[in-house]
PDB file of N, CA and C in Angstrom:
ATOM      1  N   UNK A   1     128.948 -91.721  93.134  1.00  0.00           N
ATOM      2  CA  UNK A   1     130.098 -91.621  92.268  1.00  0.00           C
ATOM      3  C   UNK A   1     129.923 -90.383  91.394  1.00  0.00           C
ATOM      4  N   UNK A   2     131.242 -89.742  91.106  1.00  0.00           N
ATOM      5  CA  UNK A   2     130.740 -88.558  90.285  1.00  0.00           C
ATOM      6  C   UNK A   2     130.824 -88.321  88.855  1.00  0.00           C
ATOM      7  N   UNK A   3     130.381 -87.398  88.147  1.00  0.00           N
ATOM      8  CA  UNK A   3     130.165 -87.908  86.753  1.00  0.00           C
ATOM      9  C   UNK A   3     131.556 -87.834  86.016  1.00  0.00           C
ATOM     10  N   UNK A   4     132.816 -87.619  86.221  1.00  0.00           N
ATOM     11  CA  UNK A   4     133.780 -87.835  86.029  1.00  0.00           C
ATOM     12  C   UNK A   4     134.475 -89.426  86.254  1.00  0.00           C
ATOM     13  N   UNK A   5     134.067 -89.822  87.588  1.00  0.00           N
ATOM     14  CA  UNK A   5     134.895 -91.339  87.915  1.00  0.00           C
ATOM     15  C   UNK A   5     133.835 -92.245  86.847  1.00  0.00           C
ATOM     16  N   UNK A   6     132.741 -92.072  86.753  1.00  0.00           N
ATOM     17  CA  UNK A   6     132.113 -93.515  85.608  1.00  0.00           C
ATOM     18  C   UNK A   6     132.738 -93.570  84.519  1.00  0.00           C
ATOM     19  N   UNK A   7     133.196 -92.944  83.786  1.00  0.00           N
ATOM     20  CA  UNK A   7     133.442 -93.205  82.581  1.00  0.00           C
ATOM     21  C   UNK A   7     135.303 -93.650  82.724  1.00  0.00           C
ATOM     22  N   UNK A   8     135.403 -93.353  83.438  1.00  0.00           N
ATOM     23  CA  UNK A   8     137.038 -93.805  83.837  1.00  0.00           C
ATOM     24  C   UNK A   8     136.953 -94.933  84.864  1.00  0.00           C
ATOM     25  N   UNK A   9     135.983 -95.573  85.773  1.00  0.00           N
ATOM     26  CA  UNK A   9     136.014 -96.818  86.346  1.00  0.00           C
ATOM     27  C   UNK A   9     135.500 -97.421  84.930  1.00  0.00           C
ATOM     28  N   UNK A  10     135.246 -97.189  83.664  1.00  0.00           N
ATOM     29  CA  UNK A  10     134.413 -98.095  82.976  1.00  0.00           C
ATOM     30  C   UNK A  10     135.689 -98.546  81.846  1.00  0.00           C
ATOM     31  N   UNK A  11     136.656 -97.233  82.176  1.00  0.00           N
ATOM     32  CA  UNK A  11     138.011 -97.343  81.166  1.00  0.00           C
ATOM     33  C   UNK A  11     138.415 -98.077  81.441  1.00  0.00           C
ATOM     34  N   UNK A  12     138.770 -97.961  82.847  1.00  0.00           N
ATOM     35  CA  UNK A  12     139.814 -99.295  83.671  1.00  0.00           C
ATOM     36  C   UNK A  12     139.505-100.820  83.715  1.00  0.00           C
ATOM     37  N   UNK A  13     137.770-100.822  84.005  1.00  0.00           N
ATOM     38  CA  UNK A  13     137.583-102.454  84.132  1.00  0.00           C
ATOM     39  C   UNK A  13     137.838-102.612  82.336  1.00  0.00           C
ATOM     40  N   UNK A  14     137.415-102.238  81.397  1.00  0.00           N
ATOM     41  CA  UNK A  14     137.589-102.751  80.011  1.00  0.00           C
ATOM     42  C   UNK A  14     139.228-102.844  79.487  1.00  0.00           C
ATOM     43  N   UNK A  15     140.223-101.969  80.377  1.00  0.00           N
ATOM     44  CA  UNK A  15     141.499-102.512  79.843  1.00  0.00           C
ATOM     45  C   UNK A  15     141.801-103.760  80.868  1.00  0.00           C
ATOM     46  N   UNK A  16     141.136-103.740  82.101  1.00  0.00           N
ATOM     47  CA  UNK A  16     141.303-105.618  82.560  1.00  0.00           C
ATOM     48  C   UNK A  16     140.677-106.492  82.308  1.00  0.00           C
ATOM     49  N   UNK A  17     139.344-106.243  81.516  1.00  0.00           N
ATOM     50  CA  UNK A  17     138.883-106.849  80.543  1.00  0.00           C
ATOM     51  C   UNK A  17     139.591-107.674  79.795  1.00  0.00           C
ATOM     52  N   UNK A  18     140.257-106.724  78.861  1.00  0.00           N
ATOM     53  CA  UNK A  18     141.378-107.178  77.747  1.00  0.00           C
ATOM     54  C   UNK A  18     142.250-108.196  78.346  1.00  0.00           C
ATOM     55  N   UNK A  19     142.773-107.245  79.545  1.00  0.00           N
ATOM     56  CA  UNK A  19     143.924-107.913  80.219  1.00  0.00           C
ATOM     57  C   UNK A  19     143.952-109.416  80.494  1.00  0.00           C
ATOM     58  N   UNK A  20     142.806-110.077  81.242  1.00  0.00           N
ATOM     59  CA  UNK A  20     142.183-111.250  81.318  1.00  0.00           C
ATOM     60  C   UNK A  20     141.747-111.914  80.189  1.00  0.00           C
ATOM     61  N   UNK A  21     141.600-111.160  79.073  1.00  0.00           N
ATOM     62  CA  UNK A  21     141.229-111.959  78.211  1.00  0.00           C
ATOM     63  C   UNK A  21     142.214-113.059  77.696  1.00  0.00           C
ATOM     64  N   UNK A  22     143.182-111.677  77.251  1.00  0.00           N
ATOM     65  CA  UNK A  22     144.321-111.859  76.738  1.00  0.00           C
ATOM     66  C   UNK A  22     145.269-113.477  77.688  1.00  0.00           C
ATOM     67  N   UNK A  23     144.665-113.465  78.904  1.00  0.00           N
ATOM     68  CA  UNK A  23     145.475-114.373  79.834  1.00  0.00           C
ATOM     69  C   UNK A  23     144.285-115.701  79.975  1.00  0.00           C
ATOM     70  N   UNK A  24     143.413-115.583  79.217  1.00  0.00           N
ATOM     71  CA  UNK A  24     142.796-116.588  79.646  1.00  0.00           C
ATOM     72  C   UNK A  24     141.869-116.817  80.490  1.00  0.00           C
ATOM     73  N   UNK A  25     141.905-115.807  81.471  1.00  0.00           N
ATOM     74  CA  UNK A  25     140.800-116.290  82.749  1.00  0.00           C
ATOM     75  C   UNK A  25     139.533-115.557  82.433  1.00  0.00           C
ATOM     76  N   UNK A  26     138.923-117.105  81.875  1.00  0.00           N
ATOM     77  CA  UNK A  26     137.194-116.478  81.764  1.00  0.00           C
ATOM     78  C   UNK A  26     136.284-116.329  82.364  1.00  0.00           C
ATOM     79  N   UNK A  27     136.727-116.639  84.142  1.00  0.00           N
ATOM     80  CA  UNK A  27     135.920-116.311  84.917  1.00  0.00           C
ATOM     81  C   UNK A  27     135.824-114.673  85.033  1.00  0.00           C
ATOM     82  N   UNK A  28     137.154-114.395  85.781  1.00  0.00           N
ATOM     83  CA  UNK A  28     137.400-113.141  85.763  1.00  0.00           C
ATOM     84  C   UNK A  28     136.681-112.045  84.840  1.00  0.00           C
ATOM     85  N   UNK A  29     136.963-112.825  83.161  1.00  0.00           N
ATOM     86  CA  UNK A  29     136.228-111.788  82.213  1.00  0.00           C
ATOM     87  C   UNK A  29     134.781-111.740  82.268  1.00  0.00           C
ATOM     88  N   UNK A  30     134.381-112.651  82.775  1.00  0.00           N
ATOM     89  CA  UNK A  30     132.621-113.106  83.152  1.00  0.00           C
ATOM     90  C   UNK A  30     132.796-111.719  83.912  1.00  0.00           C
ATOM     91  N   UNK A  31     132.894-111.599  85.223  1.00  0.00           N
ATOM     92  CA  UNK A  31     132.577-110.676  86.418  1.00  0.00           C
ATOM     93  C   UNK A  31     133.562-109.458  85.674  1.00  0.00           C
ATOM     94  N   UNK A  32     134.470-109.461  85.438  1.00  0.00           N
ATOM     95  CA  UNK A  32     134.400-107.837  84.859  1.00  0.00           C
ATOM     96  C   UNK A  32     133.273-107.325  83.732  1.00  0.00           C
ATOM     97  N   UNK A  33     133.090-108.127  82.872  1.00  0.00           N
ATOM     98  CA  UNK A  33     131.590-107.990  81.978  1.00  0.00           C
ATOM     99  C   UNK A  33     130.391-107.222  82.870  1.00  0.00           C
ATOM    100  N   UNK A  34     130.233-107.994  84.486  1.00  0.00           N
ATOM    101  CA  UNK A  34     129.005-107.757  84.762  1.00  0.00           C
ATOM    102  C   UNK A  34     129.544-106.436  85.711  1.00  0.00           C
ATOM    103  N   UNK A  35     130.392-106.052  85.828  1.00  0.00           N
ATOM    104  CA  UNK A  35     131.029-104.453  86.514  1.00  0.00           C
ATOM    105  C   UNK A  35     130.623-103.414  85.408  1.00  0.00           C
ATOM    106  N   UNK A  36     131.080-104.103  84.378  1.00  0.00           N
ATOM    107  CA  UNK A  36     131.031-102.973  83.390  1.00  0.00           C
ATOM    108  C   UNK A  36     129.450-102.621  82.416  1.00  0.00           C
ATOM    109  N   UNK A  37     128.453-103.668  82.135  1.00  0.00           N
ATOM    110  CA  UNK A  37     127.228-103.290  82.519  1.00  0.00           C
ATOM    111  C   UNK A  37     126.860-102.496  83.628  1.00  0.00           C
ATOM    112  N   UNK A  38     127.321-102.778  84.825  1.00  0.00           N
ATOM    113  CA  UNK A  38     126.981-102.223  86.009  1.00  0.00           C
ATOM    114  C   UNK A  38     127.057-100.570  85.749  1.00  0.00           C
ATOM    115  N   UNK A  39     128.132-100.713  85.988  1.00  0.00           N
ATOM    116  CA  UNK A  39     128.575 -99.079  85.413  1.00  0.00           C
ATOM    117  C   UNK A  39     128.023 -98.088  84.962  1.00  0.00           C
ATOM    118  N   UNK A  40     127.667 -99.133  83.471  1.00  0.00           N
ATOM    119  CA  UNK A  40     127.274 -98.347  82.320  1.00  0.00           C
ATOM    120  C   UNK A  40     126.236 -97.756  82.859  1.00  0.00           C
ATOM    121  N   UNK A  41     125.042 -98.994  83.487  1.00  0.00           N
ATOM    122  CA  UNK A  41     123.769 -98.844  83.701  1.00  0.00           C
ATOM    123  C   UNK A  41     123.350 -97.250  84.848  1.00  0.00           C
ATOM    124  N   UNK A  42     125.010 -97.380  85.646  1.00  0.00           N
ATOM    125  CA  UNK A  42     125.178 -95.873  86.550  1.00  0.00           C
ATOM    126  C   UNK A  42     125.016 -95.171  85.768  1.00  0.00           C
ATOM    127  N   UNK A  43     125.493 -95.172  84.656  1.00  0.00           N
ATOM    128  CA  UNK A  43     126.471 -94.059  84.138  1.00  0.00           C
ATOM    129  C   UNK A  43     124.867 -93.588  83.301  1.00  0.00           C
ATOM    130  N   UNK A  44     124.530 -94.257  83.153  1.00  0.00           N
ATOM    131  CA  UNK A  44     122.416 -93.928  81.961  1.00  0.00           C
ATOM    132  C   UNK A  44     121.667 -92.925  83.483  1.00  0.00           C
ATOM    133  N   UNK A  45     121.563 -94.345  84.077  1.00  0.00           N
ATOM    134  CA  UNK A  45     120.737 -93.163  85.631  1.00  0.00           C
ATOM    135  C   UNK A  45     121.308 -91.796  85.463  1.00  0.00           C
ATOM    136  N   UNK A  46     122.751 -91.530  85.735  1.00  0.00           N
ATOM    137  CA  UNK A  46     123.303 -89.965  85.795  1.00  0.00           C
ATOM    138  C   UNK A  46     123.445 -88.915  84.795  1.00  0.00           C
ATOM    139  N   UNK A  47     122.519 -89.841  83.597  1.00  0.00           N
ATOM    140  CA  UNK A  47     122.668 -89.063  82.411  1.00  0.00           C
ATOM    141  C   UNK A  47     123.880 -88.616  81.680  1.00  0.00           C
ATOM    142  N   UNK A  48     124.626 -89.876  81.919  1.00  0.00           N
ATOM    143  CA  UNK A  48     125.934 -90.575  81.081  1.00  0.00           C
ATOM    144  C   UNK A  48     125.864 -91.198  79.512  1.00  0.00           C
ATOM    145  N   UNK A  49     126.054 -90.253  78.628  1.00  0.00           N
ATOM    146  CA  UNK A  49     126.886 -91.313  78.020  1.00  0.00           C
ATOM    147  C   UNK A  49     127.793 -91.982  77.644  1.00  0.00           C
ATOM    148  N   UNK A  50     127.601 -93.039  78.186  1.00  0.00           N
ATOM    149  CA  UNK A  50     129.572 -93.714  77.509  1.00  0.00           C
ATOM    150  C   UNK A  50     129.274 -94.257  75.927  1.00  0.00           C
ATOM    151  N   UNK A  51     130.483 -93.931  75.561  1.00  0.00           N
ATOM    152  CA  UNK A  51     130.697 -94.611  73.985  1.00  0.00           C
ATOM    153  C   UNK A  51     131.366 -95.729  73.714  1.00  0.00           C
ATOM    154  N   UNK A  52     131.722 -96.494  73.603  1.00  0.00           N
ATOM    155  CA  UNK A  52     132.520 -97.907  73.510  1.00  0.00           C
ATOM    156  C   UNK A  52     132.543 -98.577  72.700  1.00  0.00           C
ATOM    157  N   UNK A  53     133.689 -98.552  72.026  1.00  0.00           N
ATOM    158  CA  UNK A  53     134.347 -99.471  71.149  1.00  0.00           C
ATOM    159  C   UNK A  53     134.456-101.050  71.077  1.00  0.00           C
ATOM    160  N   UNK A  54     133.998-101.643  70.141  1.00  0.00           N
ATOM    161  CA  UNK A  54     134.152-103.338  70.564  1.00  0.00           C
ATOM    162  C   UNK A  54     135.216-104.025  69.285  1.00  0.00           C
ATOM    163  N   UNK A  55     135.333-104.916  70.242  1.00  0.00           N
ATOM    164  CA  UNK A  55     136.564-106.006  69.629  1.00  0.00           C
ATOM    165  C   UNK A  55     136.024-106.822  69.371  1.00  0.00           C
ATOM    166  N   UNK A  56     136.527-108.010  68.352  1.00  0.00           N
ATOM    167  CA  UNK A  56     136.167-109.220  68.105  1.00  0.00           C
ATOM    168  C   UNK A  56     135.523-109.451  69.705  1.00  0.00           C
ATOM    169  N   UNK A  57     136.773-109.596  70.543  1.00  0.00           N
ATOM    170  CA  UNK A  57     136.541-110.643  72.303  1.00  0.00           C
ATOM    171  C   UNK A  57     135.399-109.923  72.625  1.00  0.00           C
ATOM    172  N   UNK A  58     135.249-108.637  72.910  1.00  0.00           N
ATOM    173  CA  UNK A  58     134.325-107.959  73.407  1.00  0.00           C
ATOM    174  C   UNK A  58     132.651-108.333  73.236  1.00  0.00           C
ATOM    175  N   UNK A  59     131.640-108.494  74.008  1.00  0.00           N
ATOM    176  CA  UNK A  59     130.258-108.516  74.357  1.00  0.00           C
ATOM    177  C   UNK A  59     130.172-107.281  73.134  1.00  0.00           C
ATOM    178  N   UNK A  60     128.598-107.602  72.350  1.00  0.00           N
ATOM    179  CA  UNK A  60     127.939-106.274  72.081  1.00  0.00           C
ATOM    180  C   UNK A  60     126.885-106.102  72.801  1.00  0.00           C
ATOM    181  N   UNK A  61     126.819-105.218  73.118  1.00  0.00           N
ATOM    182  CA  UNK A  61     125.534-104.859  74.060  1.00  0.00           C
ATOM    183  C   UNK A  61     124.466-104.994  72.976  1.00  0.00           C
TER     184      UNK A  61
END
């Protein structure tokens, strides 16, 4: 993946994050949680940093 798409696959799962939240399905928000660790954890290997904002709903790392 290139160092442009991580930080924008990491945009997208966190606004369906929300999205699911917002609707209730906490499975869904379970497994987008563990995409978006995933990610992140790419995004450290490639010498990424992402910055991220948290919400009440939101995990703190």
């Amino acid at each position: 993946m290139t160092d442009t798409k991580i930080p924008q696959l990491i945009f997208a799962l966190s606004v369906a994050r929300e999205i699911a939240d917002n609707q209730g399905f906490a499975t869904l928000v379970s497994l987008i949680d563990e995409a978006i660790k995933e990610a992140k954890e790419e995004a450290l290997r490639c010498g990424i940093v992402i910055e991220t904002e948290t919400t009440g709903s939101e995990p703190i790392d």
